[in-house]
Protein backbone atom coordinates (compact mmCIF):
# COMPACT_ATOMS: atom_id res chain seq x y z
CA UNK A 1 63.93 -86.13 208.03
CA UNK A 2 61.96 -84.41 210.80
CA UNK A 3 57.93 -84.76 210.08
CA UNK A 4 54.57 -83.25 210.97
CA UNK A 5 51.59 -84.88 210.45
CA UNK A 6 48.28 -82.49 209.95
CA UNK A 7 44.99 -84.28 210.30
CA UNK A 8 42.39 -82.29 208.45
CA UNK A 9 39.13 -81.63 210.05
CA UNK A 10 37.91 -79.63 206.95
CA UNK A 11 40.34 -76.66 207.86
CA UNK A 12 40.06 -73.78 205.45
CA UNK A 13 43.75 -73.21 206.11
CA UNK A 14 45.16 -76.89 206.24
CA UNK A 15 47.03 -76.45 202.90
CA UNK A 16 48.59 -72.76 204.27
CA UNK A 17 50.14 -74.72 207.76
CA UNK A 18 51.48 -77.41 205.62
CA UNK A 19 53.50 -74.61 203.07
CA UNK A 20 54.65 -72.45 206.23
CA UNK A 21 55.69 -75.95 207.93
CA UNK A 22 57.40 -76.63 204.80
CA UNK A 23 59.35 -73.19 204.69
CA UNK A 24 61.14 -73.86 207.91
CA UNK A 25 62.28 -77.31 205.74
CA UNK A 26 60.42 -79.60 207.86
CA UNK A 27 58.23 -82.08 205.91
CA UNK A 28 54.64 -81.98 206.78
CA UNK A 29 51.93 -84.50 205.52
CA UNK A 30 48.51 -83.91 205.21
CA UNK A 31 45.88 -86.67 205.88
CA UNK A 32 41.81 -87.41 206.41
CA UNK A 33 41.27 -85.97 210.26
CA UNK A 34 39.25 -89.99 210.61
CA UNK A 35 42.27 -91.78 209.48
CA UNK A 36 44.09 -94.39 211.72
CA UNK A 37 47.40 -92.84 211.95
CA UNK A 38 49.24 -95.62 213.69
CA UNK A 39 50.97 -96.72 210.38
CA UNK A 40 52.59 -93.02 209.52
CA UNK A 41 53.89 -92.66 213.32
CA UNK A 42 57.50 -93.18 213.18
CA UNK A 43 60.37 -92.22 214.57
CA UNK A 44 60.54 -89.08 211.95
CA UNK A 45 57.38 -87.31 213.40
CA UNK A 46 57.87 -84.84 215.35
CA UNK A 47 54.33 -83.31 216.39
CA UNK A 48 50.74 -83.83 215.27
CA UNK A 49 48.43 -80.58 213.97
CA UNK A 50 44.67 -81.01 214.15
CA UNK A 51 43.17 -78.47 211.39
CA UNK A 52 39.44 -77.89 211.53
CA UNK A 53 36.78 -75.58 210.87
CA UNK A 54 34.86 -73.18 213.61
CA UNK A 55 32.02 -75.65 212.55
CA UNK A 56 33.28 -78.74 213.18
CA UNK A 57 34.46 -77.77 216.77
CA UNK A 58 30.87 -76.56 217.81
CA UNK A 59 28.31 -79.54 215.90
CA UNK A 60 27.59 -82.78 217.63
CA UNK A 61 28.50 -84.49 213.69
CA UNK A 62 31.55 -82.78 214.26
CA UNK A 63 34.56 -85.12 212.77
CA UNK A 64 37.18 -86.12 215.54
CA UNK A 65 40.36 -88.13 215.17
CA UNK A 66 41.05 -91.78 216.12
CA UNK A 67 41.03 -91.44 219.92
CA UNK A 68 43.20 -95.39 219.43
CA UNK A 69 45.37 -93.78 217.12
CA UNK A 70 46.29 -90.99 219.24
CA UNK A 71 47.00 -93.24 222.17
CA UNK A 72 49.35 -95.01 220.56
CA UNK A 73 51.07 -91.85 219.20
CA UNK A 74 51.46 -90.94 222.68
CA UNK A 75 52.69 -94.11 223.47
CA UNK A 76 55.35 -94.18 221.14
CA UNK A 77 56.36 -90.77 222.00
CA UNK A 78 56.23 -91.46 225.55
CA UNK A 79 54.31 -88.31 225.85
CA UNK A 80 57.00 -86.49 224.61
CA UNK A 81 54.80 -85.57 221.41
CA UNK A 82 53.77 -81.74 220.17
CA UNK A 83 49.95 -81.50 219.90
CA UNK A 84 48.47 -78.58 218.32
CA UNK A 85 44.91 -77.53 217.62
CA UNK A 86 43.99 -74.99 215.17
CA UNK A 87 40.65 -73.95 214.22
């Protein structure tokens, strides 16, 4: 089953991306923005969503995802992958 992974930055929206993901039946899983994603990349995953606030893109605190982990999405996609930002 296709898959989209959304990391969430705080986004006030996150859960509303997931549902409309969801209503074009494609699975979408919602984790921690911080988390090391290199365990849920599989074959199944189709694109990556970064959710945050207008906050966290503008502070110096701001979170931001696991540069490693993002690498080795790539990697595995052969830079093939979807990445989407939405704030």
């Amino acid at each position: 089953m296709d898959r989209i992974l959304i990391l969430d930055f705080g986004g006030q929206t996150t859960q509303l991306i997931g549902k409309r993901i969801r209503d074009f039946e494609v699975y979408s899983e919602i984790v921690p923005g911080d988390c090391d994603i290199k365990g849920l990349i599989d074959g199944d995953v189709k694109g990556i969503i970064l959710s945050g606030s207008p906050d966290s893109a503008w502070t110096v605190e701001a979170p931001t995802p696991d540069a490693l982990s993002l690498i080795a999405a790539c990697r595995f996609w052969e830079f093939a992958a979807v990445f989407i930002s939405l704030c």
